[in-house]
C-alpha atoms as a PDB file:
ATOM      1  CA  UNK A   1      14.198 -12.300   7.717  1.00  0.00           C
ATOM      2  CA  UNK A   2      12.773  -8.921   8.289  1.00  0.00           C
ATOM      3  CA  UNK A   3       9.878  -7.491   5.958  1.00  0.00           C
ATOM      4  CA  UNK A   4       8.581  -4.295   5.033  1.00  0.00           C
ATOM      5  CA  UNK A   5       5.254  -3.607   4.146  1.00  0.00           C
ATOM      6  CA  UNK A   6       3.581  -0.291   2.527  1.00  0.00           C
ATOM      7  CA  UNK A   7      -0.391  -0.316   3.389  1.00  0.00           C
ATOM      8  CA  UNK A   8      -2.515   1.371   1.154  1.00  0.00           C
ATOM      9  CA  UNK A   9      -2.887  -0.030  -2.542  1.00  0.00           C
ATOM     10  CA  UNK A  10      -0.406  -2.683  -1.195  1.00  0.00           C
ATOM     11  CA  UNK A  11      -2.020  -4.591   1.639  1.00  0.00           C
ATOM     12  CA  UNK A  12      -5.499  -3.018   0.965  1.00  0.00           C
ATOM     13  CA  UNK A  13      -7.165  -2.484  -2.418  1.00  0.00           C
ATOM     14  CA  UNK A  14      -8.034   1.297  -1.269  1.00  0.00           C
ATOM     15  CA  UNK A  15      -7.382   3.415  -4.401  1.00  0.00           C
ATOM     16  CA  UNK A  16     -10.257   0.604  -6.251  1.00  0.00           C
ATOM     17  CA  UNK A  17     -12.284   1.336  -3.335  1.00  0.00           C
ATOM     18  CA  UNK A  18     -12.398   5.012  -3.355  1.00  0.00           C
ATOM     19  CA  UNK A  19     -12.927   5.274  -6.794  1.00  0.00           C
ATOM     20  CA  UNK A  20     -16.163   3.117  -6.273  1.00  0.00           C
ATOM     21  CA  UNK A  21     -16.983   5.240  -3.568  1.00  0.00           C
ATOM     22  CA  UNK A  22     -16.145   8.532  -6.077  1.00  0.00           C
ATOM     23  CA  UNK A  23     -18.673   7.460  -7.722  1.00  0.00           C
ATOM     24  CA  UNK A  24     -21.478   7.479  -5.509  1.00  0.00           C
ATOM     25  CA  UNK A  25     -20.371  10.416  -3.976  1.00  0.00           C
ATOM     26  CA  UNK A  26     -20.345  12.316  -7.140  1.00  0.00           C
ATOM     27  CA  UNK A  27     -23.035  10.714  -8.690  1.00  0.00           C
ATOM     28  CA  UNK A  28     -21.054   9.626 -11.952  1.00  0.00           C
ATOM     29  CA  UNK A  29     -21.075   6.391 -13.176  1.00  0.00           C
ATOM     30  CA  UNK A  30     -17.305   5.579 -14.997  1.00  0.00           C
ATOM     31  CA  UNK A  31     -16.134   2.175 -15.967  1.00  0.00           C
ATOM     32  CA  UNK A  32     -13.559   0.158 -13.904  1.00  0.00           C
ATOM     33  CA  UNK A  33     -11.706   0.265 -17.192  1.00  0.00           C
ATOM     34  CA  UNK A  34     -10.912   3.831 -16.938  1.00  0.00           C
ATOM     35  CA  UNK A  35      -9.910   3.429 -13.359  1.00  0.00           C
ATOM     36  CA  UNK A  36      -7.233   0.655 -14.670  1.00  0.00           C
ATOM     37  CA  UNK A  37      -6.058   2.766 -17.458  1.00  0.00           C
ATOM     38  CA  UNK A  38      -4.951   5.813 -14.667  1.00  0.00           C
ATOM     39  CA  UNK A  39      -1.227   5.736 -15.261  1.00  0.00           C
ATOM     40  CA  UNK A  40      -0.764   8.014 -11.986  1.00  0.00           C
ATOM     41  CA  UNK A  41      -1.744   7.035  -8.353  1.00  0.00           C
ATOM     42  CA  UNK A  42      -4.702   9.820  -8.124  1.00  0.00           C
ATOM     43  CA  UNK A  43      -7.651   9.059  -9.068  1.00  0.00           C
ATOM     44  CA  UNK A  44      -9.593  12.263  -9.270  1.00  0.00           C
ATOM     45  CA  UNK A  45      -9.039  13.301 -12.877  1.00  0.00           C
ATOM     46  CA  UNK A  46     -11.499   9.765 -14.102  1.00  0.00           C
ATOM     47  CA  UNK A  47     -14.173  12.294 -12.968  1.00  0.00           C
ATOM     48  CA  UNK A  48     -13.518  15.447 -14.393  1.00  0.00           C
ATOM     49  CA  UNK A  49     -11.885  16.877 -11.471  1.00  0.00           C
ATOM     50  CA  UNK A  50      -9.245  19.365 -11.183  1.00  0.00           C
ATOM     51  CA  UNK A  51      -6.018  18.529  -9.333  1.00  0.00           C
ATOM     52  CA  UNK A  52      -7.117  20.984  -6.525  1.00  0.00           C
ATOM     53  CA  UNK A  53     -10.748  19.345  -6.685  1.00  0.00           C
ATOM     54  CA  UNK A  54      -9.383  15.744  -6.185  1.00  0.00           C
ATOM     55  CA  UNK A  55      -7.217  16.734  -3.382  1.00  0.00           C
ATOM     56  CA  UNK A  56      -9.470  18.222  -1.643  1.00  0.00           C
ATOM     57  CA  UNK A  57     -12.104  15.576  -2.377  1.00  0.00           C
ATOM     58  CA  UNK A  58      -9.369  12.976  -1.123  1.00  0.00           C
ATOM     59  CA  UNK A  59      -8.584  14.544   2.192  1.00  0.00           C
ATOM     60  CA  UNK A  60     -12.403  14.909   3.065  1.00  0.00           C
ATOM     61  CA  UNK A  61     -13.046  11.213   2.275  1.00  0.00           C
ATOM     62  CA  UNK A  62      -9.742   9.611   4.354  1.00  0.00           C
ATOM     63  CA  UNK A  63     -11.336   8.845   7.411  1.00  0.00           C
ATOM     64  CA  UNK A  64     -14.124   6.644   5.302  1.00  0.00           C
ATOM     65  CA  UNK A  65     -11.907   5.069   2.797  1.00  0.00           C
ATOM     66  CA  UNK A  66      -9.392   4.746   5.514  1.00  0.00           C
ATOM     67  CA  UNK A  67     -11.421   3.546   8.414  1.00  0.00           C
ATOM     68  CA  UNK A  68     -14.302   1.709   6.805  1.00  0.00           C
ATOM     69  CA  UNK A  69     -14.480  -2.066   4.852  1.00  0.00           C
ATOM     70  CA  UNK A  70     -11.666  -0.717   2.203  1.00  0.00           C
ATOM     71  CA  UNK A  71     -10.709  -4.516   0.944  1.00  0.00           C
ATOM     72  CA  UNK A  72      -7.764  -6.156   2.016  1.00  0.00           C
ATOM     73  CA  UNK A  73      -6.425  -7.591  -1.056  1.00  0.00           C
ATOM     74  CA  UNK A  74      -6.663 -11.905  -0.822  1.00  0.00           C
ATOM     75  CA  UNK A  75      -3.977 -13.434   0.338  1.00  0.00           C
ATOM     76  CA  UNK A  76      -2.521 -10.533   2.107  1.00  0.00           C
ATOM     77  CA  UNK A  77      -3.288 -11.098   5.616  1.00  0.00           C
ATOM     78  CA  UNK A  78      -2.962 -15.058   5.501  1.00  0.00           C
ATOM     79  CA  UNK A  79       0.395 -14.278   4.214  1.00  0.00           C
ATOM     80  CA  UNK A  80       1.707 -11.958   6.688  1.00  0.00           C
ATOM     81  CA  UNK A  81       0.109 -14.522   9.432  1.00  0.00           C
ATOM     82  CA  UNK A  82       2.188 -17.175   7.554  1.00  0.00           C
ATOM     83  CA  UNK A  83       5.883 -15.132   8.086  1.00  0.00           C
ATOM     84  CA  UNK A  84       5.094 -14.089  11.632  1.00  0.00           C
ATOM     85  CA  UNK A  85       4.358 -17.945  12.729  1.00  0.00           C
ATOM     86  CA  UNK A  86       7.577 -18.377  10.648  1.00  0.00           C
ATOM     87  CA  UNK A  87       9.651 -16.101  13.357  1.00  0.00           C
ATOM     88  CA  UNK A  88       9.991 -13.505  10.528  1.00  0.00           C
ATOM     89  CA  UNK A  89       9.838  -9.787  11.448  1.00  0.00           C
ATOM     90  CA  UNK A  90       7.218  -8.163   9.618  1.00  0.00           C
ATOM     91  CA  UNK A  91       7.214  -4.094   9.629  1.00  0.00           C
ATOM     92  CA  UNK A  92       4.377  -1.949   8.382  1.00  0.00           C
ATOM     93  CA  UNK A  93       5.533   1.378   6.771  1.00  0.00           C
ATOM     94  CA  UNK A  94       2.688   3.790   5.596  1.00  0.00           C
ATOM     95  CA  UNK A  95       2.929   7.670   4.740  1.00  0.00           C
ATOM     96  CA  UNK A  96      -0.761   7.595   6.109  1.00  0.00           C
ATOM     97  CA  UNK A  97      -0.741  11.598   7.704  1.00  0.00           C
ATOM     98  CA  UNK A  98       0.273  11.757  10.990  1.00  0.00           C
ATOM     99  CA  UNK A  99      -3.023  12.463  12.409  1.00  0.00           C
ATOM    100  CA  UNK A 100      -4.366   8.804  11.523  1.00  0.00           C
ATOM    101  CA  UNK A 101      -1.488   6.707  12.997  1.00  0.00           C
ATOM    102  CA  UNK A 102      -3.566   5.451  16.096  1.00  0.00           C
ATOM    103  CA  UNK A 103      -6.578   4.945  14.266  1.00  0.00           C
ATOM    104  CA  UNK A 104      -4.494   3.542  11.387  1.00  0.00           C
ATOM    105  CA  UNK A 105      -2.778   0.924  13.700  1.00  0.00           C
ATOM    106  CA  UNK A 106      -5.811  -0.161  15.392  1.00  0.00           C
ATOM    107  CA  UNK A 107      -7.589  -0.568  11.794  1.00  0.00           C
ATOM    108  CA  UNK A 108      -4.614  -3.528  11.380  1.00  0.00           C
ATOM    109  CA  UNK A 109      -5.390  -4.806  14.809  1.00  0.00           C
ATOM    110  CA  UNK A 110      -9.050  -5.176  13.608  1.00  0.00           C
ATOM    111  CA  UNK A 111      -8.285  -6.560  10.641  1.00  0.00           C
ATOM    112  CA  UNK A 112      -5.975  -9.315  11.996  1.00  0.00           C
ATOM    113  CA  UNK A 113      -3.091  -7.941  10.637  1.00  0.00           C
ATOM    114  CA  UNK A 114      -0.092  -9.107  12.905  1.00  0.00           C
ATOM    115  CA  UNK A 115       1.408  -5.932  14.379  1.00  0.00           C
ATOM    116  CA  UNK A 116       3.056  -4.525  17.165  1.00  0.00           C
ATOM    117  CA  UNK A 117       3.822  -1.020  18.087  1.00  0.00           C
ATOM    118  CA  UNK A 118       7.268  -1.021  17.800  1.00  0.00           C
ATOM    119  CA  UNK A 119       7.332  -2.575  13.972  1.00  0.00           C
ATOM    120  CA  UNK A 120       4.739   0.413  12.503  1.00  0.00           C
ATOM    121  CA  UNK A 121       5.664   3.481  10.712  1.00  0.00           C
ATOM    122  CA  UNK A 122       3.464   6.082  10.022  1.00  0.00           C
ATOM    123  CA  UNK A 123       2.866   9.545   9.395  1.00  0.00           C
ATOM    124  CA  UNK A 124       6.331  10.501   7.386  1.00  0.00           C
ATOM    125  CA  UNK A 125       6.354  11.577   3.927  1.00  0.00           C
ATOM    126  CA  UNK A 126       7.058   9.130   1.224  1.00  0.00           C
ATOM    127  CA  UNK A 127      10.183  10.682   0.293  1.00  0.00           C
ATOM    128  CA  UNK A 128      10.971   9.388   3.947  1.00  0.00           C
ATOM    129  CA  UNK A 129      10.065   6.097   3.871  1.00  0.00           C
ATOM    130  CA  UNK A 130      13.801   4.914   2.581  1.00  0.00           C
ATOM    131  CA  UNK A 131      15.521   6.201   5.423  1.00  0.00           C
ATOM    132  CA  UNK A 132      13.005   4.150   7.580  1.00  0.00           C
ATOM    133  CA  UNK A 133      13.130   1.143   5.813  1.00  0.00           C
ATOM    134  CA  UNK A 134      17.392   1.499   5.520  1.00  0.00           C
ATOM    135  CA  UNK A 135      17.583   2.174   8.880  1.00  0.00           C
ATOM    136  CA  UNK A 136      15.023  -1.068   9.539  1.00  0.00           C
ATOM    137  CA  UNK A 137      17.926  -3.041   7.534  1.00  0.00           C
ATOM    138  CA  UNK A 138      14.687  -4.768   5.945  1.00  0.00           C
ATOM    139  CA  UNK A 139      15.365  -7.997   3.478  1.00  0.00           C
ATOM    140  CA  UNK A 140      12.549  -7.488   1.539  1.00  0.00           C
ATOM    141  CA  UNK A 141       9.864  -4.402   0.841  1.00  0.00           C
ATOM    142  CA  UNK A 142       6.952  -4.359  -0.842  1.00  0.00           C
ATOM    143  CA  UNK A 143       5.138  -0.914  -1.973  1.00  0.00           C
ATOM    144  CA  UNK A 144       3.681   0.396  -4.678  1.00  0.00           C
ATOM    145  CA  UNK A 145       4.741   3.879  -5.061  1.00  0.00           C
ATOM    146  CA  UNK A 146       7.192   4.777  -7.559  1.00  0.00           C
ATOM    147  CA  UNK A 147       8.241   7.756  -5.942  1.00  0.00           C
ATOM    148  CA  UNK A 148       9.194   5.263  -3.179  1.00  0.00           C
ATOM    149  CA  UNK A 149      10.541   2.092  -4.536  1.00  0.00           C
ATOM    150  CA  UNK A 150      12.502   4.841  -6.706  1.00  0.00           C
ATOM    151  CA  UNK A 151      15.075   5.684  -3.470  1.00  0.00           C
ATOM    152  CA  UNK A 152      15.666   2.276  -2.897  1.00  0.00           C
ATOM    153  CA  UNK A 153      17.181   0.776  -6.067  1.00  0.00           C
ATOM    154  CA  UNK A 154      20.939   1.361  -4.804  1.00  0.00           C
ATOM    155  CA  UNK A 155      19.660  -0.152  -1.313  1.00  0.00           C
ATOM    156  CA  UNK A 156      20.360  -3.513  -0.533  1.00  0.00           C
ATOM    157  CA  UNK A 157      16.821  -4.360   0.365  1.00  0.00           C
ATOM    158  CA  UNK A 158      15.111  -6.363  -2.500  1.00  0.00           C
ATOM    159  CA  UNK A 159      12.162  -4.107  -3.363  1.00  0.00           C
ATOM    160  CA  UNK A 160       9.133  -5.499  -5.021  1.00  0.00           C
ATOM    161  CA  UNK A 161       6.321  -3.568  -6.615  1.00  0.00           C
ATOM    162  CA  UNK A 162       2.421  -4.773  -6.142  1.00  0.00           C
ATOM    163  CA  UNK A 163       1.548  -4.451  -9.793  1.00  0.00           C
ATOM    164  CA  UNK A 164      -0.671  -1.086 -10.270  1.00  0.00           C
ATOM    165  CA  UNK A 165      -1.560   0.859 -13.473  1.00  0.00           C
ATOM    166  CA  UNK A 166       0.580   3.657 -12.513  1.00  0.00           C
ATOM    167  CA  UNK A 167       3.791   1.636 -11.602  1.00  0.00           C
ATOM    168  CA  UNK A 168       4.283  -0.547 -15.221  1.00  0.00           C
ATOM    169  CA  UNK A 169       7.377   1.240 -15.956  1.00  0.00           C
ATOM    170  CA  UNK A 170       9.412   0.266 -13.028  1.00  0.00           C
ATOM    171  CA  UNK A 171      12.348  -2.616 -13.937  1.00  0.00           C
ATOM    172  CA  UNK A 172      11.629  -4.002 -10.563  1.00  0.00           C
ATOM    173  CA  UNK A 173      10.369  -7.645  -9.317  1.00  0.00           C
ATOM    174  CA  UNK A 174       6.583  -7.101  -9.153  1.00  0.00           C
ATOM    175  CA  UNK A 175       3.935  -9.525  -8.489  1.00  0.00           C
ATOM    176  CA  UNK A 176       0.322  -9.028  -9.364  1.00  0.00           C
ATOM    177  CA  UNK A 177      -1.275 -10.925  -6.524  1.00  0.00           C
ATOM    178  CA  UNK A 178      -0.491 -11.865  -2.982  1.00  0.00           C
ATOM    179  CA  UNK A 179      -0.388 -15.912  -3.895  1.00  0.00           C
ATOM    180  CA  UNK A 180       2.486 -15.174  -6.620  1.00  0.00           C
ATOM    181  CA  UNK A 181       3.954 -13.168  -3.751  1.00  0.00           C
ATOM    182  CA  UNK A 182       3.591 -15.617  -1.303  1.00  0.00           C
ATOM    183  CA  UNK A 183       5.338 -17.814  -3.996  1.00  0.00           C
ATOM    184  CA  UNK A 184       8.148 -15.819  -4.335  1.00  0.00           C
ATOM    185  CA  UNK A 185       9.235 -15.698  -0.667  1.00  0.00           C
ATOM    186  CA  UNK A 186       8.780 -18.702   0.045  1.00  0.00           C
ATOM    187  CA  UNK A 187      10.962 -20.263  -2.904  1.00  0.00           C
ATOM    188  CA  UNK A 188      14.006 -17.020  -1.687  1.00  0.00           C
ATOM    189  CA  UNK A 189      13.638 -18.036   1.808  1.00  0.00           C
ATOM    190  CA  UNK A 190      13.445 -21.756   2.038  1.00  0.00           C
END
């Protein structure tokens, strides 16, 4: 089978760890609560800041929230490891900017993440992450993006949405964690 996989907020718990490192940036101390409540992906406005403010605050802070010891979420990588010892082809699609695709796919290779050139995507737009992953003929992708998983409900490719505060209102397969994931492929591919 053939697998898609979005990075950020997906494979890696980065939005969480930005926000923590928001905080010490900006010297404001706001509850994880409020961080769980955001019912959109940026983060910025849990601090006061302005849409222009956050953006700008985001871009200056990729290459550490990127690049540094942003979490993987548990489960993740052992599962991953589990489909490619499986002889399943596992792609990793990211709208990353095009500037940190080498750094980016190095970052997997560090992490243990398996991953070859030819099976990671990165620098496009999200808008053009459907094309990619129809083009891929994928089984399965995982993201969790609404403005992504939205172009692919007509698409045969089963998309599933890792749960996020911002994503609740998609009538897709979601899982929460990477064991109930790891559940649910295994019982649809065995």
């Amino acid at each position: 089978m053939r697998f898609g996989f979005d990075v950020d907020d997906t494979l890696i718990n980065l939005r969480e760890y930005a926000f923590h490192y928001y905080q010490e940036q900006l010297g404001q101390k706001v509850t994880i609560d409020i961080f769980h409540a955001l019912n959109r992906v940026e983060i910025h406005e849990a601090f006061g800041l302005s849409d222009e403010e956050g953006k700008k605050m985001w871009n200056q802070s990729l290459d550490f929230l990127y690049f540094t010891d942003c979490p993987l979420y548990p489960g993740a990588l052992e599962l991953l490891k589990q489909l490619e010892s499986e002889g399943h082809d596992i792609f990793y699609i990211t709208s990353r900017p095009p500037e940190h695709t080498e750094n980016t796919f190095s970052w997997l290779i560090n992490q243990g993440f398996p991953v070859s050139r030819e099976n990671f995507f990165c620098g496009m737009k999200d808008s053009e992450k459907a094309g990619i992953i129809k083009d891929l003929n994928l089984d399965y992708y995982f993201d969790d993006k609404p403005a992504v998983l939205d172009t692919l409900t007509n698409d045969p490719v089963k998309a599933i949405v890792k749960d996020q505060s911002y994503n609740r209102h998609l009538d897709l397969p979601r899982v929460e964690n990477w064991d109930e994931l790891g559940d649910l492929i295994n019982s649809e591919i065995k």
